[in-house]
N, C-alpha and C. Protein backbone atom coordinates (compact mmCIF):
# COMPACT_ATOMS: atom_id res chain seq x y z
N UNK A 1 -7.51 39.57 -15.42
CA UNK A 1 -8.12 38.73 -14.41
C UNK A 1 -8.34 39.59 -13.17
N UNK A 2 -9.56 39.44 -12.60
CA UNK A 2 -9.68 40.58 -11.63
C UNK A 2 -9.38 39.73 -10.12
N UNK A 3 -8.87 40.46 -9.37
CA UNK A 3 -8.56 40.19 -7.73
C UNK A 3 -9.21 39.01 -7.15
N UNK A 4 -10.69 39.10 -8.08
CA UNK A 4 -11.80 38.62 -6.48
C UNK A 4 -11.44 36.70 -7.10
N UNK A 5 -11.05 36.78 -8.61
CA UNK A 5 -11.08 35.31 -9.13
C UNK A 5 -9.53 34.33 -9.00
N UNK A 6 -9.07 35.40 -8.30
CA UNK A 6 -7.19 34.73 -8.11
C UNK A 6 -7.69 34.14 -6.71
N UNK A 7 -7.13 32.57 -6.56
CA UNK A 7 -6.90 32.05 -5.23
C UNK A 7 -5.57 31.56 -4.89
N UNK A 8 -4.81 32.10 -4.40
CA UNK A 8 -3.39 31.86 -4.40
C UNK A 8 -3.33 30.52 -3.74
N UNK A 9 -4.12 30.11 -2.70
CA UNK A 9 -4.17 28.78 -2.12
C UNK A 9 -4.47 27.45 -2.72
N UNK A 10 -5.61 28.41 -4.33
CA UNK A 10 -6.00 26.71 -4.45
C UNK A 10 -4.73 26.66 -5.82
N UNK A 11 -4.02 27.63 -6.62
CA UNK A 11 -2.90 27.96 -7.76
C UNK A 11 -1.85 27.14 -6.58
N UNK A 12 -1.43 27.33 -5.36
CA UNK A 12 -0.23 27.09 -4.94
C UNK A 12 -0.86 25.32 -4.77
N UNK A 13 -1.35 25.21 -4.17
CA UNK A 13 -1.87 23.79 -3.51
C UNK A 13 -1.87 23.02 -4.60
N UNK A 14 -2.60 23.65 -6.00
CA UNK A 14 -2.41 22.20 -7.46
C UNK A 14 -1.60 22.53 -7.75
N UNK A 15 -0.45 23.67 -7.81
CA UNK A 15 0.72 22.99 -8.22
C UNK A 15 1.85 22.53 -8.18
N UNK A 16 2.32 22.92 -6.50
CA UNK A 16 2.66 22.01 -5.76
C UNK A 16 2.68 20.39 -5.80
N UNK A 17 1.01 20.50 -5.43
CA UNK A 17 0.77 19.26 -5.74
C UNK A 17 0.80 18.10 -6.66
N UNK A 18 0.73 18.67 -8.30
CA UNK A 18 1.02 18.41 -9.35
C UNK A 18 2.81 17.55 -9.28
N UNK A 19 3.56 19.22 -8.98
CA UNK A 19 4.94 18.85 -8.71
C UNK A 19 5.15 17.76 -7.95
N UNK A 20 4.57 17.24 -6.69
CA UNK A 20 5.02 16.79 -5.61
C UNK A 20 4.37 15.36 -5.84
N UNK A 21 3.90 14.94 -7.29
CA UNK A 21 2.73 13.81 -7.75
C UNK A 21 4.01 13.22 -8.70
N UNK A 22 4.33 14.46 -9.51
CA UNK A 22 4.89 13.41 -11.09
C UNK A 22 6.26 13.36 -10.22
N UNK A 23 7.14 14.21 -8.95
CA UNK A 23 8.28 13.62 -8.56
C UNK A 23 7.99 12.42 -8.14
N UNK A 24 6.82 11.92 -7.53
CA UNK A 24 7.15 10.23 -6.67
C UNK A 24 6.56 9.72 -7.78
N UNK A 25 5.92 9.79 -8.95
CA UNK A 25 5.90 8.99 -10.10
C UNK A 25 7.23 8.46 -11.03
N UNK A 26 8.01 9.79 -11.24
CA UNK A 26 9.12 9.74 -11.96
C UNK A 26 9.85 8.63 -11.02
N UNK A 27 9.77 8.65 -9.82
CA UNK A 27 11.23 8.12 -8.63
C UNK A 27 10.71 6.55 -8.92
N UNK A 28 9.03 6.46 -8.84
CA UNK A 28 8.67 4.97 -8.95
C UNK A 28 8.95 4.40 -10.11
N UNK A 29 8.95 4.63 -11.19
CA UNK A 29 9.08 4.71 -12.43
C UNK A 29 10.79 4.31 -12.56
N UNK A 30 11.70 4.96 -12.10
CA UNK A 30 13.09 4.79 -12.28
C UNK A 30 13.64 4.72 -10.74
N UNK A 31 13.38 3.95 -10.00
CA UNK A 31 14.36 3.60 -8.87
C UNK A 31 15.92 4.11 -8.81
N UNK A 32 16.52 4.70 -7.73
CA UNK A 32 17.40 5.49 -7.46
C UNK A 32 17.71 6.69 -8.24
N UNK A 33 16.83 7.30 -8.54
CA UNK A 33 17.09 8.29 -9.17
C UNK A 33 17.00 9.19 -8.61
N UNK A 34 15.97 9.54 -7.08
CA UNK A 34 16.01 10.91 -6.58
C UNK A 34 17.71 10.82 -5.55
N UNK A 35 18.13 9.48 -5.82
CA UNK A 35 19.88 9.03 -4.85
C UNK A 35 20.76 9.78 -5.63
N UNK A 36 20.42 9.32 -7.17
CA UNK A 36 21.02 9.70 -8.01
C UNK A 36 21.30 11.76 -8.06
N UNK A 37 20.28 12.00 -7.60
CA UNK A 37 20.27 13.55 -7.53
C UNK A 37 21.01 13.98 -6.49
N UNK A 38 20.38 13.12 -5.84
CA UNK A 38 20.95 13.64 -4.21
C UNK A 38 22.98 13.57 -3.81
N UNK A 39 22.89 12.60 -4.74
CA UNK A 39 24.45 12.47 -4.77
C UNK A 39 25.03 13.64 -5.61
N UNK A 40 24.52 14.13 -6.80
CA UNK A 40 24.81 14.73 -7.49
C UNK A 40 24.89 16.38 -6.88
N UNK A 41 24.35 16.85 -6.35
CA UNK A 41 23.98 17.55 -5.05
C UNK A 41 24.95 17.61 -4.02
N UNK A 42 25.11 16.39 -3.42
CA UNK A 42 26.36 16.24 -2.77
C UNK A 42 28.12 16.84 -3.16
N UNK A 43 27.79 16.11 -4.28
CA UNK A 43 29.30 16.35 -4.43
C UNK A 43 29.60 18.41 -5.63
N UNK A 44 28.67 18.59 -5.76
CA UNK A 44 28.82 20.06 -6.31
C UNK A 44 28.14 21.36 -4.77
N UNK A 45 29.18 21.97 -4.37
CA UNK A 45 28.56 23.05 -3.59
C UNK A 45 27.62 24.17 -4.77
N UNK A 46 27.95 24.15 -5.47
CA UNK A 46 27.21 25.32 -7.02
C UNK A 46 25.77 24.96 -6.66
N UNK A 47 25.44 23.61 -6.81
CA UNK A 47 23.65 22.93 -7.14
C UNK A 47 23.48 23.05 -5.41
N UNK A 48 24.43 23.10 -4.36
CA UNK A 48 23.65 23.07 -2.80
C UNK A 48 23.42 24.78 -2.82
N UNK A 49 24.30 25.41 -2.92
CA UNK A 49 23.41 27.17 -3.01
C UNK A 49 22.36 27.24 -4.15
N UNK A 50 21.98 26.91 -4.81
CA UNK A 50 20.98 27.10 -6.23
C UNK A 50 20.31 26.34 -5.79
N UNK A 51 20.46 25.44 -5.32
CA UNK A 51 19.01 23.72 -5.01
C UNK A 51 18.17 24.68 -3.35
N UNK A 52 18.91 25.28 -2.35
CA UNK A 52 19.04 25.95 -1.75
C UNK A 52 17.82 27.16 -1.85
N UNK A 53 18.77 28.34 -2.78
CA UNK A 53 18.01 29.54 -2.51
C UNK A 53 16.28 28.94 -3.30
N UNK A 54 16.86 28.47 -4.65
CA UNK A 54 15.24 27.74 -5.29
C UNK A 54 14.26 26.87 -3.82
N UNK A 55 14.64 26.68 -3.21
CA UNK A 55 13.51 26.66 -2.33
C UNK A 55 13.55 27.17 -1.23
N UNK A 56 14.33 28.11 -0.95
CA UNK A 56 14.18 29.10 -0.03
C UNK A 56 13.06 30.30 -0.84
N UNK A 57 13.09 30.23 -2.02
CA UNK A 57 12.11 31.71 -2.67
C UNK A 57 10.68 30.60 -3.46
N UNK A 58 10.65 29.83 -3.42
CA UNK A 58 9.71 28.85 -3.91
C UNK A 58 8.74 28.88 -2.11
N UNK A 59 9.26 28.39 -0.93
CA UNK A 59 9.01 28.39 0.44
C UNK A 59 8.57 29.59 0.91
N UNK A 60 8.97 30.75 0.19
CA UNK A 60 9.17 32.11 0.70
C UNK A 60 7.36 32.48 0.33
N UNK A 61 7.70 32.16 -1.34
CA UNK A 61 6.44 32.41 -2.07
C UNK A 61 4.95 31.98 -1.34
N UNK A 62 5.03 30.32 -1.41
CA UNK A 62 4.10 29.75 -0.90
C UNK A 62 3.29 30.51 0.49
N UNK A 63 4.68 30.65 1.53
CA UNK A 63 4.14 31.16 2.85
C UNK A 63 3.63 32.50 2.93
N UNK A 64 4.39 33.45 2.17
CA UNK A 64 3.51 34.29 2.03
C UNK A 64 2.07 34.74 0.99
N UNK A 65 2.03 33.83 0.33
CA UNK A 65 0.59 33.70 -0.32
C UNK A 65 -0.35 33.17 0.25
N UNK A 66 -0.29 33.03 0.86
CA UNK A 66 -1.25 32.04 2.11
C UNK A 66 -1.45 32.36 3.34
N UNK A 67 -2.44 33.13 3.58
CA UNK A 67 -2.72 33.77 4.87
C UNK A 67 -3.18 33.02 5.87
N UNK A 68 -3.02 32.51 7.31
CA UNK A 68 -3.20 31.85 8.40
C UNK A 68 -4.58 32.54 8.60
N UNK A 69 -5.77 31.53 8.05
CA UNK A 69 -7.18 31.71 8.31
C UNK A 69 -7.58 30.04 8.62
N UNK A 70 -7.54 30.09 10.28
CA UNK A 70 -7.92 28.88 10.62
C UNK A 70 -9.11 27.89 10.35
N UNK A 71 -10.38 29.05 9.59
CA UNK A 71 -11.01 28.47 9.03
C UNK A 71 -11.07 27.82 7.55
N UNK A 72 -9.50 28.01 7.08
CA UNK A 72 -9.73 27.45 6.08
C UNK A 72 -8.06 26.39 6.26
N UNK A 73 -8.22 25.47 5.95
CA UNK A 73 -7.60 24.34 6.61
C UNK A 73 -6.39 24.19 5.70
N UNK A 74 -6.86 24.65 4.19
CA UNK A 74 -5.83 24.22 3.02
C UNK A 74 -4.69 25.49 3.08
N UNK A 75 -5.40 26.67 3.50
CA UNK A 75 -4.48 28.00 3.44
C UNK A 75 -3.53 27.39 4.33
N UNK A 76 -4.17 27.40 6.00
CA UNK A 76 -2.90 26.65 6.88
C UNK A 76 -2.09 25.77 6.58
N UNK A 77 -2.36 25.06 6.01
CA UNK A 77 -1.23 23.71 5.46
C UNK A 77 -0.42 23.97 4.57
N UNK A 78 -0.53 24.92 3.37
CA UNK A 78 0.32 25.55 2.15
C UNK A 78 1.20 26.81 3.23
N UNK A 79 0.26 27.20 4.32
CA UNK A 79 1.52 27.99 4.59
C UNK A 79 2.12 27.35 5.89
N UNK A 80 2.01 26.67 6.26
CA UNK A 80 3.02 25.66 7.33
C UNK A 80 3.88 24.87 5.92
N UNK A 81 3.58 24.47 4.98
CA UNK A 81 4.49 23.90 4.04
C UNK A 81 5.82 24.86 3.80
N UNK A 82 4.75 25.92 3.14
CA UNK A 82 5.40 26.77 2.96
C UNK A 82 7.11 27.63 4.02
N UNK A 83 7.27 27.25 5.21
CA UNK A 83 7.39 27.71 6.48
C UNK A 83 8.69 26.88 6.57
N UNK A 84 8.00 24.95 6.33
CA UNK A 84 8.96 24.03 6.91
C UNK A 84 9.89 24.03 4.93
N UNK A 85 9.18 24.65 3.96
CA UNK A 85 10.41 24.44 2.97
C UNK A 85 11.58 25.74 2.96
N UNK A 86 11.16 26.63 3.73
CA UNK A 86 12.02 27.74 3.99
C UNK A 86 13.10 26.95 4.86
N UNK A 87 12.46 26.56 6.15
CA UNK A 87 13.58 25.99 6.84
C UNK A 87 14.69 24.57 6.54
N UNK A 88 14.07 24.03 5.79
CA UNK A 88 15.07 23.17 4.70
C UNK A 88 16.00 23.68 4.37
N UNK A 89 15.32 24.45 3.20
CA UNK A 89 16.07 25.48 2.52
C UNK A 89 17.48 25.89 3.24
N UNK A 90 16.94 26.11 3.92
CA UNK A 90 18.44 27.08 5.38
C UNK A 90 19.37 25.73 5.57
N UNK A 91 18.55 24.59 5.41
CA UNK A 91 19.24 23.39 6.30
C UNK A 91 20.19 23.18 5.43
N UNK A 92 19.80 22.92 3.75
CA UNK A 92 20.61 22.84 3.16
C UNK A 92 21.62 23.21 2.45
N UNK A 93 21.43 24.88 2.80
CA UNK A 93 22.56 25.89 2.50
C UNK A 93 23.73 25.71 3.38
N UNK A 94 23.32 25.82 4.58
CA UNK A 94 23.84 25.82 6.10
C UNK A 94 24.80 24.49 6.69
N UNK A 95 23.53 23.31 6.07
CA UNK A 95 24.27 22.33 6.50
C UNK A 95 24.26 21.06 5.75
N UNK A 96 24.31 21.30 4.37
CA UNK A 96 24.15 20.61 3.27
C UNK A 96 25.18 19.10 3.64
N UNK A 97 26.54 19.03 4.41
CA UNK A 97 26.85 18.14 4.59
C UNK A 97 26.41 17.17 5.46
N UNK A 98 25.99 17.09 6.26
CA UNK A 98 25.00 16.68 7.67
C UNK A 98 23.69 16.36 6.56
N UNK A 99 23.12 17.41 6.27
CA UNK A 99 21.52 16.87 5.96
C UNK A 99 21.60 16.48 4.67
N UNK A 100 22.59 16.30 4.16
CA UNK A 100 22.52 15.86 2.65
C UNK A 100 22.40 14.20 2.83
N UNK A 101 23.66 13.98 3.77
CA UNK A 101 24.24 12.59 4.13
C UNK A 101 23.10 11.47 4.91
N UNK A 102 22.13 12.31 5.75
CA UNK A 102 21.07 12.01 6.23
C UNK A 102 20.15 11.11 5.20
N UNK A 103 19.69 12.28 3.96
CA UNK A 103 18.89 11.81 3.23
C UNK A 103 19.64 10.35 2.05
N UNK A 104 20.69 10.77 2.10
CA UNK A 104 21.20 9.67 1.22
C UNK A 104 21.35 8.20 1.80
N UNK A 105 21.43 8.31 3.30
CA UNK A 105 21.49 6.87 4.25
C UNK A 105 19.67 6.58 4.08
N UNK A 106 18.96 7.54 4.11
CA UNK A 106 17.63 7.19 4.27
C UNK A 106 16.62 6.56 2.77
N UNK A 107 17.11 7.19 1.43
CA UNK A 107 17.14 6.73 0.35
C UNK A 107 17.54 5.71 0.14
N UNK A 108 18.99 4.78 1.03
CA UNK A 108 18.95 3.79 0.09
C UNK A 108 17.68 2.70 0.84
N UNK A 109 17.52 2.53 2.10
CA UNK A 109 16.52 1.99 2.66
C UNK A 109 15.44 1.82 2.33
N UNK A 110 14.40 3.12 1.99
CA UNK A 110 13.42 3.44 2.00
C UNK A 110 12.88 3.92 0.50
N UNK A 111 13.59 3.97 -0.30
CA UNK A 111 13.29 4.45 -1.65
C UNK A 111 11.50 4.75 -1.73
N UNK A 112 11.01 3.60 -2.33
CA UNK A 112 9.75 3.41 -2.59
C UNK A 112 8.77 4.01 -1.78
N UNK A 113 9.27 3.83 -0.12
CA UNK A 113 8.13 4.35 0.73
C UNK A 113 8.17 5.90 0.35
N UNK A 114 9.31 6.53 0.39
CA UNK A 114 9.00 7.94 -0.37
C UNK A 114 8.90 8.36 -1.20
N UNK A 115 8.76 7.97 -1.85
CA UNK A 115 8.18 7.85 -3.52
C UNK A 115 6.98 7.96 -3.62
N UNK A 116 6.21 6.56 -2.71
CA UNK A 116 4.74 6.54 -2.42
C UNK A 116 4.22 7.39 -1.61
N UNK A 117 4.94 8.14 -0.77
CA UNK A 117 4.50 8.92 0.19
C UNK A 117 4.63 10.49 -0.64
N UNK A 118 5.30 10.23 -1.61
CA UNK A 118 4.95 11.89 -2.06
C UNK A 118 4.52 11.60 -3.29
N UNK A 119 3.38 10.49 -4.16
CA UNK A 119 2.34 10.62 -4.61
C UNK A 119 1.41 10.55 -4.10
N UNK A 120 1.12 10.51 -2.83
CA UNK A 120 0.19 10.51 -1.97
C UNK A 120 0.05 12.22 -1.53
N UNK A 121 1.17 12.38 -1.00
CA UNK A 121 0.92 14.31 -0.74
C UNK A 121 0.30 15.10 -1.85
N UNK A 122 1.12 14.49 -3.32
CA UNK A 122 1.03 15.31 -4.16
C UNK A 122 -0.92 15.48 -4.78
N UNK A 123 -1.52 14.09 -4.23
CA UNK A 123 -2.57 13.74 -4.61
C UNK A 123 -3.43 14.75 -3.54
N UNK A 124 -3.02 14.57 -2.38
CA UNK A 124 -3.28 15.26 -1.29
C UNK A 124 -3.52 16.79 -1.48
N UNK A 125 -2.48 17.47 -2.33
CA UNK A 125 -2.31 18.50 -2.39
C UNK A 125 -3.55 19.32 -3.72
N UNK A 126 -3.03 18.62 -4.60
CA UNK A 126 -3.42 18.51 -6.10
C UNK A 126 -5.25 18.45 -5.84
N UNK A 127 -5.76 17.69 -5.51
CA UNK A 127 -7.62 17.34 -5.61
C UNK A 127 -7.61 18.69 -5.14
N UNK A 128 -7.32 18.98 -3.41
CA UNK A 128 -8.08 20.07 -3.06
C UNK A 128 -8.06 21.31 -3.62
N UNK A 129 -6.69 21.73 -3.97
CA UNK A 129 -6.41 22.67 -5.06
C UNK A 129 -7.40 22.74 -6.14
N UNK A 130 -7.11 22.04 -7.02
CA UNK A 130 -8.41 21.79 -8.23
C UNK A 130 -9.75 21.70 -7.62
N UNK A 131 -10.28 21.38 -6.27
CA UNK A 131 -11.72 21.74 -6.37
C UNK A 131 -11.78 22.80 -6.14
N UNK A 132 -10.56 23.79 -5.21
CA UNK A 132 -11.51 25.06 -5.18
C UNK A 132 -11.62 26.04 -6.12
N UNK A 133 -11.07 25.32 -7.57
CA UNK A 133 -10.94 26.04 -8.82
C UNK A 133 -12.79 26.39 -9.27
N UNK A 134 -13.58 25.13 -9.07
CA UNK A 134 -15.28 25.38 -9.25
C UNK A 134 -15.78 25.85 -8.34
């Protein structure tokens, strides 16, 4: 495959997006289950360094595949994604008890709205990706 036909923006953006589609499908689909993780998470430090560095080098990837060209709107957004999953990442190595506990008070409330809100990103993410495949 030669250089000029690789787009790292529109490869990162669908599949991301893809990812970030069938997680709020799966969550709608089976209610408390991303709690269910999140607890699971909680109580093992092993899965908070591994849940951790996996998106500290997943975050790492994204941002640097994606060059800040203001004229193109999707590069900026995969690498500001890219940027704020690095700094997660840190949050939850760093301060996995604090921000773990956060998300688990906010899950039991809100389930669905984030569920729906990240088949919406993922949709978000996913179209533009795939058009700039033609």
């Amino acid at each position: 495959m030669s250089a000029g036909l690789f787009d790292p923006t529109a490869w990162s953006s669908f599949l991301l997006g893809l990812f970030t589609l069938f997680a709020g499908v799966g969550a709608l689909r089976r209610p408390g289950l991303w709690r269910t993780m999140i607890e699971e998470i909680d109580k093992s430090p092993a899965l908070q360094l591994v849940s951790g560095l996996l998106e500290l080098l997943l975050g790492a990837l994204i941002y640097l595949a994606n060059p800040w060209v203001p004229s193109d709107l999707l590069s900026c957004v995969m690498m500001a994604l890219g940027g704020l999953m690095m700094f997660e990442a840190l949050a939850v190595i760093g301060f996995s008890d604090l921000y773990i506990h956060f998300w688990l008070r906010n899950l039991s409330h809100m389930h669905r709205g984030w569920a729906t809100f990240s088949v919406l990103l993922g949709l978000a993410l996913a179209i533009p990706g795939l058009l700039r495949f033609s």
